[in-house]
C-alpha atoms as a PDB file:
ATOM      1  CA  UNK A   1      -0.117  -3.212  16.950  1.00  0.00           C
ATOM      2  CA  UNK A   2      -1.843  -3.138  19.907  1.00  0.00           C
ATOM      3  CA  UNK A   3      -5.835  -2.092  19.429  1.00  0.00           C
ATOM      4  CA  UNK A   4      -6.700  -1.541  23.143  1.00  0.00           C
ATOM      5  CA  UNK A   5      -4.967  -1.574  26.670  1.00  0.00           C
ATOM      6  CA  UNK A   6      -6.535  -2.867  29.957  1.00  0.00           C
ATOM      7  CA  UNK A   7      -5.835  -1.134  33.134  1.00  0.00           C
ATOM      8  CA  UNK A   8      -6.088  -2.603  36.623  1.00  0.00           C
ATOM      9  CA  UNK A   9      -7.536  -0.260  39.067  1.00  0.00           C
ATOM     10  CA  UNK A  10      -8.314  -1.781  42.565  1.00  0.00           C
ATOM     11  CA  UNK A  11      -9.754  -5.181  41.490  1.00  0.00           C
ATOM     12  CA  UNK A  12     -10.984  -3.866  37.941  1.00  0.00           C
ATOM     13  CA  UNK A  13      -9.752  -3.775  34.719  1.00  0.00           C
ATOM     14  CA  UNK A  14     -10.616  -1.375  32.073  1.00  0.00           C
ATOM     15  CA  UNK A  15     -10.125  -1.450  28.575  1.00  0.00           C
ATOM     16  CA  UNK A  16      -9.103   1.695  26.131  1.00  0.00           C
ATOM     17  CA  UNK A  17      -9.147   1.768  22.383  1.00  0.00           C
ATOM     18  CA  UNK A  18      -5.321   2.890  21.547  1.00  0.00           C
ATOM     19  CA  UNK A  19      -7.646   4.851  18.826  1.00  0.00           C
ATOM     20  CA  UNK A  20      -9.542   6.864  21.801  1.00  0.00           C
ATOM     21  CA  UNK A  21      -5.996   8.206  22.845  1.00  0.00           C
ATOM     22  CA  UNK A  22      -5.416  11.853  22.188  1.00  0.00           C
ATOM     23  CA  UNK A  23      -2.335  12.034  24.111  1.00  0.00           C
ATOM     24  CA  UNK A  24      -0.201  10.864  26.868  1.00  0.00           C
ATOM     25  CA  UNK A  25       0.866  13.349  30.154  1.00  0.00           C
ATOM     26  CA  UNK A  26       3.491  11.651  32.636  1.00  0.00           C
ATOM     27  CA  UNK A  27       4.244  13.182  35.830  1.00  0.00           C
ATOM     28  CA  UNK A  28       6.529  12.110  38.665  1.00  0.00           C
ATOM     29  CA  UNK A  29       6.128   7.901  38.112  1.00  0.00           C
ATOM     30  CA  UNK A  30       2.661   8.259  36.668  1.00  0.00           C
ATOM     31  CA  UNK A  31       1.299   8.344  33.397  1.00  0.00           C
ATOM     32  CA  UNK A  32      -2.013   9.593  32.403  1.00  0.00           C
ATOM     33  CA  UNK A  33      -4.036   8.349  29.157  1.00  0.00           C
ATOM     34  CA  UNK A  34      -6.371  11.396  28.143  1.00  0.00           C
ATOM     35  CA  UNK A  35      -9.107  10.341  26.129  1.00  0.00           C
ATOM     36  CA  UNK A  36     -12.521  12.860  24.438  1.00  0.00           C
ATOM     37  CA  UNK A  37     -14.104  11.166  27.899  1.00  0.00           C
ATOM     38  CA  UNK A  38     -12.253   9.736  30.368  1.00  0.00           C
ATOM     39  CA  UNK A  39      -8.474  10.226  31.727  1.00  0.00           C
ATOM     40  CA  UNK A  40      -6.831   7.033  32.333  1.00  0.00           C
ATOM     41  CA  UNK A  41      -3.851   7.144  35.083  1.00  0.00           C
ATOM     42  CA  UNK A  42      -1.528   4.296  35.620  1.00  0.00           C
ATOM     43  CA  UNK A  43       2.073   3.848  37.330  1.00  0.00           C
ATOM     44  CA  UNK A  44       4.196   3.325  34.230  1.00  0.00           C
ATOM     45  CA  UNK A  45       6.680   4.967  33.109  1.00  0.00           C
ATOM     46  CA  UNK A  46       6.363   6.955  29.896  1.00  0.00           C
ATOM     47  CA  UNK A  47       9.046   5.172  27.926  1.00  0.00           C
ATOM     48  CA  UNK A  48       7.994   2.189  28.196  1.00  0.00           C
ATOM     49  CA  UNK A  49       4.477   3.092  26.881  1.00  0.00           C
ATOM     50  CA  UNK A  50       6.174   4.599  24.173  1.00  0.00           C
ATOM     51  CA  UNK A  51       7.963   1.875  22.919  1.00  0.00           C
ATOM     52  CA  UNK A  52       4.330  -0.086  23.453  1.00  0.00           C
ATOM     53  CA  UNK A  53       2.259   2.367  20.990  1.00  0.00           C
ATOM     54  CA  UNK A  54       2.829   2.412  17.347  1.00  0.00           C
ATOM     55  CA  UNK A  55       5.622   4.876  16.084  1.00  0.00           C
ATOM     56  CA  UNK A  56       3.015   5.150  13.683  1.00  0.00           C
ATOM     57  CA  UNK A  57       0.351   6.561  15.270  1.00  0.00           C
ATOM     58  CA  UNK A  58       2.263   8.108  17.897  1.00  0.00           C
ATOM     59  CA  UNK A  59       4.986  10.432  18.559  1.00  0.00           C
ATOM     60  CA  UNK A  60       6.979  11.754  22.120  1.00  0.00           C
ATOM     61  CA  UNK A  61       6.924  15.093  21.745  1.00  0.00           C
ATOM     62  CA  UNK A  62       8.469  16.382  25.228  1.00  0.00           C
ATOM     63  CA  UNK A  63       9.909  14.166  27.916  1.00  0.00           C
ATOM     64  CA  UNK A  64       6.106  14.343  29.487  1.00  0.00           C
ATOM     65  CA  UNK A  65       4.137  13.962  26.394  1.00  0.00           C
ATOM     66  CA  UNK A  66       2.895  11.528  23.514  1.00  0.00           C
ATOM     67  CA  UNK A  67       0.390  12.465  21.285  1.00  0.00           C
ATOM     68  CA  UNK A  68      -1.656  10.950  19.001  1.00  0.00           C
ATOM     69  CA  UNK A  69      -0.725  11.481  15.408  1.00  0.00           C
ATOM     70  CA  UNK A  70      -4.343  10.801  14.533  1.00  0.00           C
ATOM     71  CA  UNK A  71      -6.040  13.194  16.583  1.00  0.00           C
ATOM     72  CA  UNK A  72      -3.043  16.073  16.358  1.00  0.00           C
ATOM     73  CA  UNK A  73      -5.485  19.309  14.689  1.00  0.00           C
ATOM     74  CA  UNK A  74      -2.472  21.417  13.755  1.00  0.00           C
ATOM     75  CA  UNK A  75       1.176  22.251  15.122  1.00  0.00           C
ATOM     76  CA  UNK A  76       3.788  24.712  15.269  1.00  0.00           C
ATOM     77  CA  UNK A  77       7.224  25.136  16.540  1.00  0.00           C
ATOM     78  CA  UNK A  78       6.607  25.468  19.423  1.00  0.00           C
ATOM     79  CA  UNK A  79       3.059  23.574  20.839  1.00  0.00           C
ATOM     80  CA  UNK A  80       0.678  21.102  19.268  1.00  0.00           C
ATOM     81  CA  UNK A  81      -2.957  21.728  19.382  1.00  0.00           C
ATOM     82  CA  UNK A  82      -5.232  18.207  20.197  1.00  0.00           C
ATOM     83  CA  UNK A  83      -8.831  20.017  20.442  1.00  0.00           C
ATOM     84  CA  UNK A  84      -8.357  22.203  22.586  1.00  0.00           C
ATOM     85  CA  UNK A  85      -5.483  21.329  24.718  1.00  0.00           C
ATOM     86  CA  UNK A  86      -1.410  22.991  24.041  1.00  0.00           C
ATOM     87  CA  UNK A  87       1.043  20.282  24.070  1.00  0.00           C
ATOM     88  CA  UNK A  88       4.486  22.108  24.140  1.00  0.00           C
ATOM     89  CA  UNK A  89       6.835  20.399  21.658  1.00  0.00           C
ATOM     90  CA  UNK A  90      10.812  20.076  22.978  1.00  0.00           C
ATOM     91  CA  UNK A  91      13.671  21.153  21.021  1.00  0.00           C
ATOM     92  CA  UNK A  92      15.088  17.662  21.217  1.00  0.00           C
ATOM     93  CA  UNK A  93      11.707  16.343  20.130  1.00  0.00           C
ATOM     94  CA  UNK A  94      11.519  18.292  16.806  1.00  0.00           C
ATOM     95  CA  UNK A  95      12.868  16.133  14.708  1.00  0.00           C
ATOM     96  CA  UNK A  96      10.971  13.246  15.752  1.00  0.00           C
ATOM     97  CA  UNK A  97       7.599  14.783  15.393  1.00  0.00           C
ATOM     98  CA  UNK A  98       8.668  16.170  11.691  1.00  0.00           C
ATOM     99  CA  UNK A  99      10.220  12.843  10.648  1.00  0.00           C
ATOM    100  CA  UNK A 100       6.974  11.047  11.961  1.00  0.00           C
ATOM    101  CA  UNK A 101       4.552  12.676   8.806  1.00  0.00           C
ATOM    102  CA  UNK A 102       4.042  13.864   5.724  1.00  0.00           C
ATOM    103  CA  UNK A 103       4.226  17.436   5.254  1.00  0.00           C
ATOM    104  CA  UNK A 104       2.478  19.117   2.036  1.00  0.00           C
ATOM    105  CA  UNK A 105       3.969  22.541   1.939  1.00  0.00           C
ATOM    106  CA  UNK A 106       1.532  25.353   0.670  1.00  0.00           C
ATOM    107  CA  UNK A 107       1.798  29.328   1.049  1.00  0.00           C
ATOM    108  CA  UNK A 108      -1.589  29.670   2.446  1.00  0.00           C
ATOM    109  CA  UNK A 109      -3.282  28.530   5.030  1.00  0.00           C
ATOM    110  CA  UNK A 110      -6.798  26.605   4.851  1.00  0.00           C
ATOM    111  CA  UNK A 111      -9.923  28.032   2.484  1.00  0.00           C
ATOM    112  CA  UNK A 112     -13.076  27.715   3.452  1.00  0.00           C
ATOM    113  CA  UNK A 113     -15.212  27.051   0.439  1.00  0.00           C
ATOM    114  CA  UNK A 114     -18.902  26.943  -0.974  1.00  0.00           C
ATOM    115  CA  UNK A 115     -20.457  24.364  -2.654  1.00  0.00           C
ATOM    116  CA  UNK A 116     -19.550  25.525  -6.255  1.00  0.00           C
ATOM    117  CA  UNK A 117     -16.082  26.340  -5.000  1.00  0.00           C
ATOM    118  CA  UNK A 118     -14.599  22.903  -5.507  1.00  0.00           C
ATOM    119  CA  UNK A 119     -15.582  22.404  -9.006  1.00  0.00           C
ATOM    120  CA  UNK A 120     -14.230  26.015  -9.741  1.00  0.00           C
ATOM    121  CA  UNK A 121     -10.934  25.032  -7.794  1.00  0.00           C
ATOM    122  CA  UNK A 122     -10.533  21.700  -9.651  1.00  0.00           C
ATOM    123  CA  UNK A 123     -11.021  23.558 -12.859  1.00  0.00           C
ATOM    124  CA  UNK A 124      -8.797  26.357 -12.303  1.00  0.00           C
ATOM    125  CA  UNK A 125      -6.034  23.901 -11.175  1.00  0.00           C
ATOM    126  CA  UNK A 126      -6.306  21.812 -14.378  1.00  0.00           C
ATOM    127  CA  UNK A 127      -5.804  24.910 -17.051  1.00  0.00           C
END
């Protein structure tokens, strides 16, 4: 696996930690590396970056997008939620995302808990 990319920008090249990358946007014969602080753009095309990153780490989502597993807070069926940016997910794309982690089913959503609350969890779940 790659750890980091260098892009050539006028006589410059820059390096990016592959862990930095939230997600990928292409559009028209551009692709755009969005990172917490910088966006990266490049003229790539977006399938051959995805056959670059880690299937891993990464997933194609829609024909414009790859996220970053990592970094994904939460998803639907319809969008994926990086921060605080929407990614729509494509129907084609489904499958790919779903087959790309682990999914712990559960009929409630998260809990926020005290202090004490873990040790009272734990407990309960062990009678």
């Amino acid at each position: 696996m790659e750890e980091f990319l260098f892009f050539k920008a006028g006589k410059k090249h820059f390096k990016i930690d592959t862990d930095a990358i939230l997600y990928i946007h292409a559009e028209k014969r551009y692709v755009t590396f969005v990172t917490a602080s910088k966006c990266y753009p490049a003229q790539i095309s977006i399938g051959f970056i995805e056959k670059l990153l880690p299937s891993k780490l990464f997933c194609r989502v829609h024909r414009s997008y790859i996220i970053s597993l990592k970094h994904t807070d939460e998803f639907d069926n319809e969008l994926v939620y990086i921060g605080n940016k929407k990614i729509p997910i494509a129907e084609r794309y489904k499958n790919v995302l779903k087959a790309s982690i682990i999914v712990i089913n559960s009929n409630r959503g998260p809990i926020k808990l005290d202090n004490g609350d873990v040790d009272k969890m734990l407990i309960d779940l062990n009678s």
